[in-house]
PDB file of N, CA and C in Angstrom:
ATOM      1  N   UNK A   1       0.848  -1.172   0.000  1.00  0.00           N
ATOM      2  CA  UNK A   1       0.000   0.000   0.000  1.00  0.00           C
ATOM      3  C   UNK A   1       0.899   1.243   0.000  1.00  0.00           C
ATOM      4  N   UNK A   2       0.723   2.185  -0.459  1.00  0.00           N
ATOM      5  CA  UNK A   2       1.652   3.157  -1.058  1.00  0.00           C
ATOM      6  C   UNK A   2       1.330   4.360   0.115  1.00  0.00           C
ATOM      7  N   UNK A   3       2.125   4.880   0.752  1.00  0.00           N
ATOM      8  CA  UNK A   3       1.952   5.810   1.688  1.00  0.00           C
ATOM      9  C   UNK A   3       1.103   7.262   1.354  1.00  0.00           C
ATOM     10  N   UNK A   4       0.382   7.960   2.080  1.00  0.00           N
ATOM     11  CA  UNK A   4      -0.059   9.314   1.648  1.00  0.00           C
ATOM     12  C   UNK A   4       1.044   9.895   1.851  1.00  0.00           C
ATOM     13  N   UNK A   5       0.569  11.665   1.445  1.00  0.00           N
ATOM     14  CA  UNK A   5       1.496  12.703   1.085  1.00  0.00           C
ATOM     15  C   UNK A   5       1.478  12.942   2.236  1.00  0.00           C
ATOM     16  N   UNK A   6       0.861  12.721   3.317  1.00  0.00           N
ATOM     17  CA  UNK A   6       0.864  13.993   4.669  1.00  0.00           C
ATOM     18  C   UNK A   6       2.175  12.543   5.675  1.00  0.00           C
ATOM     19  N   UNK A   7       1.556  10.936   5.436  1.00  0.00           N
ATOM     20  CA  UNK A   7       2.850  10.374   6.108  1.00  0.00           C
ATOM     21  C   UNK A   7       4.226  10.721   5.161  1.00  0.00           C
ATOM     22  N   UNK A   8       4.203  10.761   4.535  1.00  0.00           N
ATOM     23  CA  UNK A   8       5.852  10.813   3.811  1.00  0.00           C
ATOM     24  C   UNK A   8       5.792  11.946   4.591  1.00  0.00           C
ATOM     25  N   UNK A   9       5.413  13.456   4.673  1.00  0.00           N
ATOM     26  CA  UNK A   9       5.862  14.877   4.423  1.00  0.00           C
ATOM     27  C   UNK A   9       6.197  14.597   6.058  1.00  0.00           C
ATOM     28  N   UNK A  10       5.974  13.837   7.232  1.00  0.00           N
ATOM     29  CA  UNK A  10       5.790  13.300   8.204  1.00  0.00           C
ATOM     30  C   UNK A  10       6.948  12.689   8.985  1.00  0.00           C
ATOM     31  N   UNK A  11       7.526  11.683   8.037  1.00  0.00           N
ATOM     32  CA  UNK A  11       8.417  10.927   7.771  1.00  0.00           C
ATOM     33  C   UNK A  11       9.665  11.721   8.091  1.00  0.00           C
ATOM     34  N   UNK A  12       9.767  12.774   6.309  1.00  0.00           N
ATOM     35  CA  UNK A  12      10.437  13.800   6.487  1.00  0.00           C
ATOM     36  C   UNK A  12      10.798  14.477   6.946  1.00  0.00           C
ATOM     37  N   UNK A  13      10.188  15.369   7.496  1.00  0.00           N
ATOM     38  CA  UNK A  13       9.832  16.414   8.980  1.00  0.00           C
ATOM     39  C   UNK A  13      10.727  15.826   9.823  1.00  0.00           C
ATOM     40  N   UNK A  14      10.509  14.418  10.609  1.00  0.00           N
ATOM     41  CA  UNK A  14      11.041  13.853  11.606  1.00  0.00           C
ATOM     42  C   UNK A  14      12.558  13.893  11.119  1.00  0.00           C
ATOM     43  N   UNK A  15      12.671  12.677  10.385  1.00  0.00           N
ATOM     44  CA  UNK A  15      14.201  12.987   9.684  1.00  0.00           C
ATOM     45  C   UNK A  15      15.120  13.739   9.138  1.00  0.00           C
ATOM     46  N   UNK A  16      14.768  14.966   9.053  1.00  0.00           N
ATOM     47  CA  UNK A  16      15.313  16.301   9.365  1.00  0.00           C
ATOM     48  C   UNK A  16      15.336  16.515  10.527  1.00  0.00           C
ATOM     49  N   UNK A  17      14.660  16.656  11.257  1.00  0.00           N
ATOM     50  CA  UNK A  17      14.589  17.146  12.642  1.00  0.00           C
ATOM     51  C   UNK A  17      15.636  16.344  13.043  1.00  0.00           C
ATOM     52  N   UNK A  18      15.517  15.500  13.165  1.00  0.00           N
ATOM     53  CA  UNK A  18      16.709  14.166  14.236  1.00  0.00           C
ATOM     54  C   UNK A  18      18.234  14.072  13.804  1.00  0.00           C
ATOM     55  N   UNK A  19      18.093  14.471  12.606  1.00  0.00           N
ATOM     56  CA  UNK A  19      19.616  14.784  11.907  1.00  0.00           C
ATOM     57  C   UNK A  19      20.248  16.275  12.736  1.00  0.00           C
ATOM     58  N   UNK A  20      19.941  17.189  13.092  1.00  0.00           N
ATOM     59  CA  UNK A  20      20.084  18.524  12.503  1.00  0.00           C
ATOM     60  C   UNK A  20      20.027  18.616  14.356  1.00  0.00           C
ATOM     61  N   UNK A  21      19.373  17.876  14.930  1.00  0.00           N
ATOM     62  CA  UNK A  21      19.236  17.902  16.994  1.00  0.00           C
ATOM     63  C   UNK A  21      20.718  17.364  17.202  1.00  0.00           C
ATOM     64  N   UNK A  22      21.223  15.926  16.518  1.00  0.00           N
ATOM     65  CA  UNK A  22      22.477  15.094  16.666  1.00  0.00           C
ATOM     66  C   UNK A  22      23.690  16.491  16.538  1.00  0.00           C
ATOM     67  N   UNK A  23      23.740  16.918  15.294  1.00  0.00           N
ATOM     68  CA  UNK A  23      24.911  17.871  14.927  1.00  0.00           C
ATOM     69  C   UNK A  23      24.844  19.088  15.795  1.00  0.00           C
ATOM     70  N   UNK A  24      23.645  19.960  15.978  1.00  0.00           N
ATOM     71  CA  UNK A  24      23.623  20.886  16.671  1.00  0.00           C
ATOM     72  C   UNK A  24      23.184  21.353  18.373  1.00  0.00           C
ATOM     73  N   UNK A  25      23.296  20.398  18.553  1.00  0.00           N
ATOM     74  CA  UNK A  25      23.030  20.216  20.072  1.00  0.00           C
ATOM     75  C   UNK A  25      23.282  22.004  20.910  1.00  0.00           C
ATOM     76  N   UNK A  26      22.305  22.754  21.420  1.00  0.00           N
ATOM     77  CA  UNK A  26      22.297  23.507  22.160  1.00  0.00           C
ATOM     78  C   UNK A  26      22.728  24.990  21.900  1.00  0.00           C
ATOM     79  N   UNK A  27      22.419  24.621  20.543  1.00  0.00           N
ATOM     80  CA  UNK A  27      21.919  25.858  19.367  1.00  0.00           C
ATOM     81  C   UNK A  27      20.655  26.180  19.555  1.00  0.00           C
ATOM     82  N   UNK A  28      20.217  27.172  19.283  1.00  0.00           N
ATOM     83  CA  UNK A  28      18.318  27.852  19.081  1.00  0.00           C
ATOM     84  C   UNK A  28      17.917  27.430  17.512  1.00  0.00           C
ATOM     85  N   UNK A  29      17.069  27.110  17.227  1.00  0.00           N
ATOM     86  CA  UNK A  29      16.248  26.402  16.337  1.00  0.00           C
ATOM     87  C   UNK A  29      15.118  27.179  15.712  1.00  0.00           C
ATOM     88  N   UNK A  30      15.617  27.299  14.061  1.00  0.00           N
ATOM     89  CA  UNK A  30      14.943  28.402  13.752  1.00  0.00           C
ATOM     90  C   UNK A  30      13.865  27.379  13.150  1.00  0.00           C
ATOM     91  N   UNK A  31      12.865  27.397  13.153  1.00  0.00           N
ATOM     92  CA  UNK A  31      11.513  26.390  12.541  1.00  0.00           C
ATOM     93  C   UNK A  31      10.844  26.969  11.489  1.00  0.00           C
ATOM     94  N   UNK A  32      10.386  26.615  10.476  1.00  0.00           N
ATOM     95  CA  UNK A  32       9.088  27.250   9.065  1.00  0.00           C
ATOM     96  C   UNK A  32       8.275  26.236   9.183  1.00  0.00           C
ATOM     97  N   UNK A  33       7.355  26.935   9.046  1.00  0.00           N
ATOM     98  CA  UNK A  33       5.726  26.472   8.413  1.00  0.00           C
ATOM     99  C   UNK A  33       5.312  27.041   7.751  1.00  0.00           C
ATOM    100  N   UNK A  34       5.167  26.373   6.507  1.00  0.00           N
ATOM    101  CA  UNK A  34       4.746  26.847   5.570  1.00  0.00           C
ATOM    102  C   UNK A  34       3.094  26.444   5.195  1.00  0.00           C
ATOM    103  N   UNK A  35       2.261  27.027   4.764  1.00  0.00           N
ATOM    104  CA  UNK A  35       0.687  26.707   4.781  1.00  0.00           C
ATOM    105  C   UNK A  35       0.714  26.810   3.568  1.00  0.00           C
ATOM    106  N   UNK A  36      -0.621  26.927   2.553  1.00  0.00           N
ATOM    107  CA  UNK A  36      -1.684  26.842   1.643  1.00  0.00           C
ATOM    108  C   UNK A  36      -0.903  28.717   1.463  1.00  0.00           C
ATOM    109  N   UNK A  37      -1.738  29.136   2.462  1.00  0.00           N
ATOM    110  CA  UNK A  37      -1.764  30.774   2.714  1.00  0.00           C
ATOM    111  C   UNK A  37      -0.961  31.717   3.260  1.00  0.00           C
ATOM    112  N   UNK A  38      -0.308  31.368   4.070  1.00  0.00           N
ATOM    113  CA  UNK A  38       1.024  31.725   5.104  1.00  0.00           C
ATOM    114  C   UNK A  38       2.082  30.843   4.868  1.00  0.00           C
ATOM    115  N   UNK A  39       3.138  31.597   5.689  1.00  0.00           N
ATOM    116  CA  UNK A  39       4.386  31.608   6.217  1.00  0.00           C
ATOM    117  C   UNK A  39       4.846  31.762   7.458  1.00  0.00           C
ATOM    118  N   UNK A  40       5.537  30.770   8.272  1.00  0.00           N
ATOM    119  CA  UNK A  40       5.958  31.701   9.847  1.00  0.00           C
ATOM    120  C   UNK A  40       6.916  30.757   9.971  1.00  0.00           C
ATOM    121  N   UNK A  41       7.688  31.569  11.231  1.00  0.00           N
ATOM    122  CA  UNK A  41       9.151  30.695  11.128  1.00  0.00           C
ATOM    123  C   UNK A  41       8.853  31.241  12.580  1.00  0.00           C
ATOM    124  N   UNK A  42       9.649  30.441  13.540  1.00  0.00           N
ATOM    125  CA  UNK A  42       9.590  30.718  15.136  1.00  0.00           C
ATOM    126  C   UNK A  42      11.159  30.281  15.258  1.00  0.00           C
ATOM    127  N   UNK A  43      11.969  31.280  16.543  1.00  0.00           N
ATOM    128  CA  UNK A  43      13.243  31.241  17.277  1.00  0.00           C
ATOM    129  C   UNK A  43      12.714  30.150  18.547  1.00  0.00           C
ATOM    130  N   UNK A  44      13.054  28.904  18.503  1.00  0.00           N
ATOM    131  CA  UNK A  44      13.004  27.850  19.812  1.00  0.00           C
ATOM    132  C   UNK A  44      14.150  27.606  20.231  1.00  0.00           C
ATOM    133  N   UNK A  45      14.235  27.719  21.601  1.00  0.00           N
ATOM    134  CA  UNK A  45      14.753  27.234  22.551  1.00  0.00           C
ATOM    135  C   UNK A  45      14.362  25.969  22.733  1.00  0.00           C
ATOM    136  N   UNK A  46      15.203  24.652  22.236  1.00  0.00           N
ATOM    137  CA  UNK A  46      14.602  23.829  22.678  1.00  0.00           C
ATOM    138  C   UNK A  46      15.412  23.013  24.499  1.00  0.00           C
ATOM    139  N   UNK A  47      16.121  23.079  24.407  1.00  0.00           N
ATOM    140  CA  UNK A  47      17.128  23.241  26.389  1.00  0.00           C
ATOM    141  C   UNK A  47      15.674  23.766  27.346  1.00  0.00           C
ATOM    142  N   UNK A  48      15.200  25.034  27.105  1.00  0.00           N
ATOM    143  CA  UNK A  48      14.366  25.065  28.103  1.00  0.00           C
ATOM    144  C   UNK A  48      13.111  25.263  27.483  1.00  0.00           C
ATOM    145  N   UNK A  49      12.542  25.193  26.319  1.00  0.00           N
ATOM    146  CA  UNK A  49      11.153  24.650  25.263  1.00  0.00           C
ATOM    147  C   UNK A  49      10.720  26.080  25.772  1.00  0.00           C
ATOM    148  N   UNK A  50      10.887  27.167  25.252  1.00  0.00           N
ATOM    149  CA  UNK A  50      10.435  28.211  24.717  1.00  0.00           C
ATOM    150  C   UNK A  50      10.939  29.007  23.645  1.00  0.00           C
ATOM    151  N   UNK A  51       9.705  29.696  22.756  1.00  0.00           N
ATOM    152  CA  UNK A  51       9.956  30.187  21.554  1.00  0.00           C
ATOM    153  C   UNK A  51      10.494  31.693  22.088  1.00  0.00           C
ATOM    154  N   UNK A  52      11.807  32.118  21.791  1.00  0.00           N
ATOM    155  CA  UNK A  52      12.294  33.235  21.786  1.00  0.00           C
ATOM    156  C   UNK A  52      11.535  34.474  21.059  1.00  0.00           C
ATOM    157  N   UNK A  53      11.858  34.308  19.754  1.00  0.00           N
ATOM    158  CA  UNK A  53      11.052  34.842  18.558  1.00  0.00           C
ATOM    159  C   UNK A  53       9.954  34.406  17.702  1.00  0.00           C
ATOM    160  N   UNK A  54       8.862  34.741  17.038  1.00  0.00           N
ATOM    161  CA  UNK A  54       8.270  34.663  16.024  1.00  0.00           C
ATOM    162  C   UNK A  54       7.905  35.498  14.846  1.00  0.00           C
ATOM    163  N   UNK A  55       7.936  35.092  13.718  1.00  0.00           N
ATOM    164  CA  UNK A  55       7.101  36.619  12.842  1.00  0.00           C
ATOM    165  C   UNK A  55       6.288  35.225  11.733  1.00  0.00           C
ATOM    166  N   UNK A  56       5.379  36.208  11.254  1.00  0.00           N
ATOM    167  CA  UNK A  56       4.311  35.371  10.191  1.00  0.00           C
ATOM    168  C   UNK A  56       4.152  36.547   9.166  1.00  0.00           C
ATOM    169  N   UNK A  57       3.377  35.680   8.259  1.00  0.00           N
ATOM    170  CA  UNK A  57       2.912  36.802   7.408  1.00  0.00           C
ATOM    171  C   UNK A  57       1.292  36.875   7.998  1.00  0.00           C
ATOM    172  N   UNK A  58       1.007  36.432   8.309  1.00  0.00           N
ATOM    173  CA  UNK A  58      -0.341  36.991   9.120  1.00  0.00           C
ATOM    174  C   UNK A  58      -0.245  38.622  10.110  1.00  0.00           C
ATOM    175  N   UNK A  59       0.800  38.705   9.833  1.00  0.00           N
ATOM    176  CA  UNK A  59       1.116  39.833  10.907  1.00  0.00           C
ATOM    177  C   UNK A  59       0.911  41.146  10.327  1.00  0.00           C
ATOM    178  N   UNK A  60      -0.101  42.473  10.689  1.00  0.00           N
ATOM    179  CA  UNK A  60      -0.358  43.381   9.711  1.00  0.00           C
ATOM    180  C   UNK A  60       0.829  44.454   9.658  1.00  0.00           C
ATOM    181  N   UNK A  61       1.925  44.217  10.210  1.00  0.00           N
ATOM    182  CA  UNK A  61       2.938  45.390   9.859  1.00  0.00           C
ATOM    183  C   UNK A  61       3.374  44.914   8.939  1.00  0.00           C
ATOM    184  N   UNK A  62       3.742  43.624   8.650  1.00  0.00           N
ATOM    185  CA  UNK A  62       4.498  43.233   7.469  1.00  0.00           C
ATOM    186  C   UNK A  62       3.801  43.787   6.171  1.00  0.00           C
ATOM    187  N   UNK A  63       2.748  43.848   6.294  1.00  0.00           N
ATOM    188  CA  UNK A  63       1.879  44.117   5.009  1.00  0.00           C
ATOM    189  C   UNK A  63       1.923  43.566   4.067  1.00  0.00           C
ATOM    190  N   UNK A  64       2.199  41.795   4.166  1.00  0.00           N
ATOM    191  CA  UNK A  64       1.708  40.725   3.538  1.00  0.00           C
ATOM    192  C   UNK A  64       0.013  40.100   3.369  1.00  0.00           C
ATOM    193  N   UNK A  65      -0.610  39.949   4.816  1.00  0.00           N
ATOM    194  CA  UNK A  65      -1.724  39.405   5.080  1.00  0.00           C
ATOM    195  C   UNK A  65      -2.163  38.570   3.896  1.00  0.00           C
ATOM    196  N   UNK A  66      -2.369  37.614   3.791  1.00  0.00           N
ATOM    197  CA  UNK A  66      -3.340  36.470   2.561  1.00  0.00           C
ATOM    198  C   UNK A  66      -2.364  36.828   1.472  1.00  0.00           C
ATOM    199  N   UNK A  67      -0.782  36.680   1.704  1.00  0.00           N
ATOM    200  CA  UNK A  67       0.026  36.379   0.740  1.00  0.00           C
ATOM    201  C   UNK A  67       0.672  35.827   1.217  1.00  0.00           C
ATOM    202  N   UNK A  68       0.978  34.396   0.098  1.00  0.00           N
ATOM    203  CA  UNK A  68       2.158  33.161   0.447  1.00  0.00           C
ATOM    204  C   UNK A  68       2.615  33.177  -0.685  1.00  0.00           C
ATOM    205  N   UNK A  69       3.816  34.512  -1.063  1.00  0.00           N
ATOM    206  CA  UNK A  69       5.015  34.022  -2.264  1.00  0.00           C
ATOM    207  C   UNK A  69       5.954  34.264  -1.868  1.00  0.00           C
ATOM    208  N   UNK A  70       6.981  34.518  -2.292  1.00  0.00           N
ATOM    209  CA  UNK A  70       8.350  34.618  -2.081  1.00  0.00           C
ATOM    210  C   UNK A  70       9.032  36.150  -1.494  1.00  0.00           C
ATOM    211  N   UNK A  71       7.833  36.804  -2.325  1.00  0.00           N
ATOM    212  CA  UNK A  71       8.212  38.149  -1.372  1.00  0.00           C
ATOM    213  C   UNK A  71       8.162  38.879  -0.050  1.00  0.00           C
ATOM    214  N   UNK A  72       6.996  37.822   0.055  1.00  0.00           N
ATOM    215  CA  UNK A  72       5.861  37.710   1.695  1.00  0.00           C
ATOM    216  C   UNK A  72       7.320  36.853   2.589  1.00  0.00           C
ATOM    217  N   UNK A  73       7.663  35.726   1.791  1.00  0.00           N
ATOM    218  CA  UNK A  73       8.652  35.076   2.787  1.00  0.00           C
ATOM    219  C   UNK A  73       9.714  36.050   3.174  1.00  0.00           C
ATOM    220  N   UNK A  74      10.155  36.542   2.097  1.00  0.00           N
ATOM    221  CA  UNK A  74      11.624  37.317   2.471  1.00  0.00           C
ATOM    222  C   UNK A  74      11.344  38.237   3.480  1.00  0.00           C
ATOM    223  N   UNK A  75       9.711  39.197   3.573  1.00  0.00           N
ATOM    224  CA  UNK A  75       9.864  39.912   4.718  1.00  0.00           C
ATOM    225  C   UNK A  75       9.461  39.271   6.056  1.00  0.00           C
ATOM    226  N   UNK A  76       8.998  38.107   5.928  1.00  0.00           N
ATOM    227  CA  UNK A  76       9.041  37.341   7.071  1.00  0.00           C
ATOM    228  C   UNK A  76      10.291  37.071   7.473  1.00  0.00           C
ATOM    229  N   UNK A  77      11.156  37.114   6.862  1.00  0.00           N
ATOM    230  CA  UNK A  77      12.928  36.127   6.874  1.00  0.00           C
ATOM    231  C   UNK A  77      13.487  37.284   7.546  1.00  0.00           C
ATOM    232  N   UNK A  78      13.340  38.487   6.891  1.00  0.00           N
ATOM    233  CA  UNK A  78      13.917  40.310   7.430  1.00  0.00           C
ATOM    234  C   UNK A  78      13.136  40.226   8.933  1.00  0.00           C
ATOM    235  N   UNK A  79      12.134  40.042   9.667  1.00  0.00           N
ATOM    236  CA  UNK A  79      11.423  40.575  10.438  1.00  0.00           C
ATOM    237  C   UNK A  79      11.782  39.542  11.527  1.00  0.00           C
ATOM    238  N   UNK A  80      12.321  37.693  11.051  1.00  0.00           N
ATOM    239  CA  UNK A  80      12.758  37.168  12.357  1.00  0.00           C
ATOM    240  C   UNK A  80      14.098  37.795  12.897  1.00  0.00           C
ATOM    241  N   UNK A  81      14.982  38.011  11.470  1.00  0.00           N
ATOM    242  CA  UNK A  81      16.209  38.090  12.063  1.00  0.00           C
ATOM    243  C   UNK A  81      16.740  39.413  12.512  1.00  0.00           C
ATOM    244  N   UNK A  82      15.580  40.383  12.580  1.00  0.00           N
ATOM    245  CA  UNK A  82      15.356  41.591  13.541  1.00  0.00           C
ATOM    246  C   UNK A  82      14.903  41.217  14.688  1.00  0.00           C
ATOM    247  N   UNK A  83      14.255  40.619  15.023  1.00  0.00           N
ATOM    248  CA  UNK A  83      13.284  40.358  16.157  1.00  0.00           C
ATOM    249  C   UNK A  83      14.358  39.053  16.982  1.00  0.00           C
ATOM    250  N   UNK A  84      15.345  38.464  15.769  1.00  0.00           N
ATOM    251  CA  UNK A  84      16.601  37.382  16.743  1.00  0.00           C
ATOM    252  C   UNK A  84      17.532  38.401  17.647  1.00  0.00           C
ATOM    253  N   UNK A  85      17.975  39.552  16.497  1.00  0.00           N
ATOM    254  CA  UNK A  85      18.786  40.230  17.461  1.00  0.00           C
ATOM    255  C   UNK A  85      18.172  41.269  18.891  1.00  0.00           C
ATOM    256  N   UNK A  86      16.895  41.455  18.448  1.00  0.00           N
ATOM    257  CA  UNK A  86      16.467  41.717  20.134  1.00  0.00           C
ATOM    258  C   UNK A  86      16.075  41.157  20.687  1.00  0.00           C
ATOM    259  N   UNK A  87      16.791  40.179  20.719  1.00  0.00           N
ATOM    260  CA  UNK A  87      16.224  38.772  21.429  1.00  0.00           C
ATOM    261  C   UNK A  87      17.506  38.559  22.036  1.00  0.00           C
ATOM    262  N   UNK A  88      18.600  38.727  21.355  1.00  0.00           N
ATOM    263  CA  UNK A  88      20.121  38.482  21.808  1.00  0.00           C
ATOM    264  C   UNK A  88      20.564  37.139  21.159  1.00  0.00           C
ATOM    265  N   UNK A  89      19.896  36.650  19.834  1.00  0.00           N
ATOM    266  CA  UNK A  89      20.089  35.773  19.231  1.00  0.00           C
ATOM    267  C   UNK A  89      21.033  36.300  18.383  1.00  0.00           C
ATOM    268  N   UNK A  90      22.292  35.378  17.692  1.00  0.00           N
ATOM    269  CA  UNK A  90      22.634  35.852  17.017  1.00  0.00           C
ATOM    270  C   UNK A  90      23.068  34.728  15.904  1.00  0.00           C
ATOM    271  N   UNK A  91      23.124  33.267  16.122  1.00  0.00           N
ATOM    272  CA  UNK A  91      23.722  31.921  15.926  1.00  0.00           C
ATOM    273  C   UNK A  91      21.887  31.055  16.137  1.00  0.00           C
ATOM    274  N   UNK A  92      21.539  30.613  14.295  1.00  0.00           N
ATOM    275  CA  UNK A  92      20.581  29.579  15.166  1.00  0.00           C
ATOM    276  C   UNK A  92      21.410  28.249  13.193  1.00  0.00           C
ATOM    277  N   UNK A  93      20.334  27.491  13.780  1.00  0.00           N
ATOM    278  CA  UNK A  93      20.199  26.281  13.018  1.00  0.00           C
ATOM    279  C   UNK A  93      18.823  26.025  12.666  1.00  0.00           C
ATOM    280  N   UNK A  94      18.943  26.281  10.901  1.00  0.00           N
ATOM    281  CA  UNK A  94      17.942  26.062  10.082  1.00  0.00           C
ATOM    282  C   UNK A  94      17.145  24.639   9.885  1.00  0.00           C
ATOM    283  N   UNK A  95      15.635  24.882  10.506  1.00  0.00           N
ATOM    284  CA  UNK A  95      14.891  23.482  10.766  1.00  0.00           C
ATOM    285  C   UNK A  95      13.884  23.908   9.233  1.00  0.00           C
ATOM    286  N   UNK A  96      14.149  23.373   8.932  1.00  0.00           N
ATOM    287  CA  UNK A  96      13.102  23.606   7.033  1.00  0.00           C
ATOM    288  C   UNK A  96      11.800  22.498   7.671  1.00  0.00           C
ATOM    289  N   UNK A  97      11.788  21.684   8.226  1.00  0.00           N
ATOM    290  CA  UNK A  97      10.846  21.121   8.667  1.00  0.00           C
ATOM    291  C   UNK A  97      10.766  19.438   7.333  1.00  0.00           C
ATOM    292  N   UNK A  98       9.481  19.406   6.876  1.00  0.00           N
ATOM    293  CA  UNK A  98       9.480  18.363   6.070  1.00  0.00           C
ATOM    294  C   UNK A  98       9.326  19.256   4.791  1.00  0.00           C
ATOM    295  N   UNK A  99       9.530  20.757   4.718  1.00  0.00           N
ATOM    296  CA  UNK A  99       9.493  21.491   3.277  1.00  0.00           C
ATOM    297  C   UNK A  99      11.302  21.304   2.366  1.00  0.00           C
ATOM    298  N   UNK A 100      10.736  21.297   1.307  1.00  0.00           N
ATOM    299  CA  UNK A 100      11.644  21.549   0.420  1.00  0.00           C
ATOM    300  C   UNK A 100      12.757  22.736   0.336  1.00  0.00           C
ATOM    301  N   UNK A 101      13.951  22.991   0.674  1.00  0.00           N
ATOM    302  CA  UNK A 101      14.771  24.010   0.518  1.00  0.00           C
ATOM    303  C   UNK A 101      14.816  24.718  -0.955  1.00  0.00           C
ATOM    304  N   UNK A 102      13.687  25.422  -1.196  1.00  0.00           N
ATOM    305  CA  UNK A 102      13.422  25.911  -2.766  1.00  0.00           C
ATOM    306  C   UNK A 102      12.429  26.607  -2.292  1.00  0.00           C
ATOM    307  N   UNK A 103      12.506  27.812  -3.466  1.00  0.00           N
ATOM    308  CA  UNK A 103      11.586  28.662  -3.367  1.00  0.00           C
ATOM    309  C   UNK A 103      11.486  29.430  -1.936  1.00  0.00           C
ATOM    310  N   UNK A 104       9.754  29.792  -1.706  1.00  0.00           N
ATOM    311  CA  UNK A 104       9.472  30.421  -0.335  1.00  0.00           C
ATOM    312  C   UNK A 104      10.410  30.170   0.844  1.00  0.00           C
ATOM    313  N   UNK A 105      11.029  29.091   1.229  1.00  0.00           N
ATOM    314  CA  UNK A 105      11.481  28.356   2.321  1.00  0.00           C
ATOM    315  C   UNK A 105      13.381  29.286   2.061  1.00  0.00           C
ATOM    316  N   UNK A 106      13.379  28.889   0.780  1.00  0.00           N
ATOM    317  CA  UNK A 106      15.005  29.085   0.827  1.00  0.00           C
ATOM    318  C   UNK A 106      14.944  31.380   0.714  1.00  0.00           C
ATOM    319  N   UNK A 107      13.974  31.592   0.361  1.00  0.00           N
ATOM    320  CA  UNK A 107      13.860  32.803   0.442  1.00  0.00           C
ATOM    321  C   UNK A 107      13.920  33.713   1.477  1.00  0.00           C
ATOM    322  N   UNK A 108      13.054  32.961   2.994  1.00  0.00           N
ATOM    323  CA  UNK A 108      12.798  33.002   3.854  1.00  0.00           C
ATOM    324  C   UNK A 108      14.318  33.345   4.650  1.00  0.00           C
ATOM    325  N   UNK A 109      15.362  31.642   4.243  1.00  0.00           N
ATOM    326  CA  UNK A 109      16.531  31.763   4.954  1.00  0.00           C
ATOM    327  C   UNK A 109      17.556  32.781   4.791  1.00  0.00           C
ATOM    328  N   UNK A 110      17.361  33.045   3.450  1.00  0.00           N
ATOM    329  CA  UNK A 110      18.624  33.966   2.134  1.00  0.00           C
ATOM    330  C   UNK A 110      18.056  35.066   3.145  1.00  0.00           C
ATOM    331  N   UNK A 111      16.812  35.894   3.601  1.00  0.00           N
ATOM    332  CA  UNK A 111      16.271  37.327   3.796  1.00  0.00           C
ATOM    333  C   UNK A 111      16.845  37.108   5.138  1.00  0.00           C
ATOM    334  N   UNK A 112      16.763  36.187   6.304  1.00  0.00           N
ATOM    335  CA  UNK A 112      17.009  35.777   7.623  1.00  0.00           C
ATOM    336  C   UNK A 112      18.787  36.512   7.834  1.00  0.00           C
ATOM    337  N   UNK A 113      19.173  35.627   6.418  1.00  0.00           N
ATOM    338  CA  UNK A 113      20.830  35.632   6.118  1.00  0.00           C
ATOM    339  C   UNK A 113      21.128  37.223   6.426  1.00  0.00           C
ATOM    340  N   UNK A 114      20.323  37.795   5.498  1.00  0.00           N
ATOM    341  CA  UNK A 114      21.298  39.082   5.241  1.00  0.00           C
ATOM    342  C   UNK A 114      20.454  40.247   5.915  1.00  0.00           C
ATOM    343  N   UNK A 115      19.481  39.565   7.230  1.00  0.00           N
ATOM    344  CA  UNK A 115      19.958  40.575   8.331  1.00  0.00           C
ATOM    345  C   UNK A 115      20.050  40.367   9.692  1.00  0.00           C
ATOM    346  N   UNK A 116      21.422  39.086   8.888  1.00  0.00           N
ATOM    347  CA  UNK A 116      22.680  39.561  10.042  1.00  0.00           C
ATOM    348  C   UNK A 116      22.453  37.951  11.087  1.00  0.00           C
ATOM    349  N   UNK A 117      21.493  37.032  10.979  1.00  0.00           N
ATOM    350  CA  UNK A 117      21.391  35.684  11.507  1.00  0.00           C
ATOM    351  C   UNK A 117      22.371  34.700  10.774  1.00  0.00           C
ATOM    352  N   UNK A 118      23.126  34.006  11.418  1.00  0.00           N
ATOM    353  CA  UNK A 118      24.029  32.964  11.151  1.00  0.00           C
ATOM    354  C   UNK A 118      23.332  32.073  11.295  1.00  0.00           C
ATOM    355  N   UNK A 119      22.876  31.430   9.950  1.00  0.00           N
ATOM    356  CA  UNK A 119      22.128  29.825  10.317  1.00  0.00           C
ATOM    357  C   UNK A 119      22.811  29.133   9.283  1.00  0.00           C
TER     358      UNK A 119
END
């Protein structure tokens, strides 16, 4: 019997995750979710399981709202890695989740990149 899309994407998810916990042990953990409609990426602490940072495109300063493309990501990507450094983040490790490193996702990281987050 041939697996659905949501166990593989499942599968995935996990096996990223478990790779990326082994190598980076006691690093902050930058996370995406990507939706249908949105974008959001959250700063976790996972040592003491709280989220440092978050930004979405649901958020009305960004002035995305009910946009999921690539441009919506990048100011989501600009707005965590503002919101890392007043946080006192400055070092995390990129969790893509069970998404593809393409497109929205890698847009997200490239915008994160260049302001000023080391992932």
């Amino acid at each position: 019997m041939a697996n659905s899309k949501r166990v593989l994407f499942q599968k995935r998810r996990l096996r990223v995750r478990n790779k990326l916990r082994k190598v980076n042990a006691g690093r902050v953990r930058l996370s995406v979710h990507r939706s249908n409609k949105n974008i959001s990426v959250q700063l976790i602490d996972d040592v003491q399981g709280k989220t440092l940072a978050a930004a979405s495109s649901l958020e009305p300063s960004l002035g995305v709202i009910g946009k999921n493309n690539v441009e919506a990501a990048a100011k989501v990507g600009a707005a965590i890695a503002e919101r890392a450094k007043a946080a006192g983040v400055e070092e995390a490790y990129f969790d893509r989740g069970g998404f593809l490193f393409h497109g929205k996702v890698k847009a997200l990281a490239d915008a994160a990149r260049e302001g000023g987050l080391k992932i």
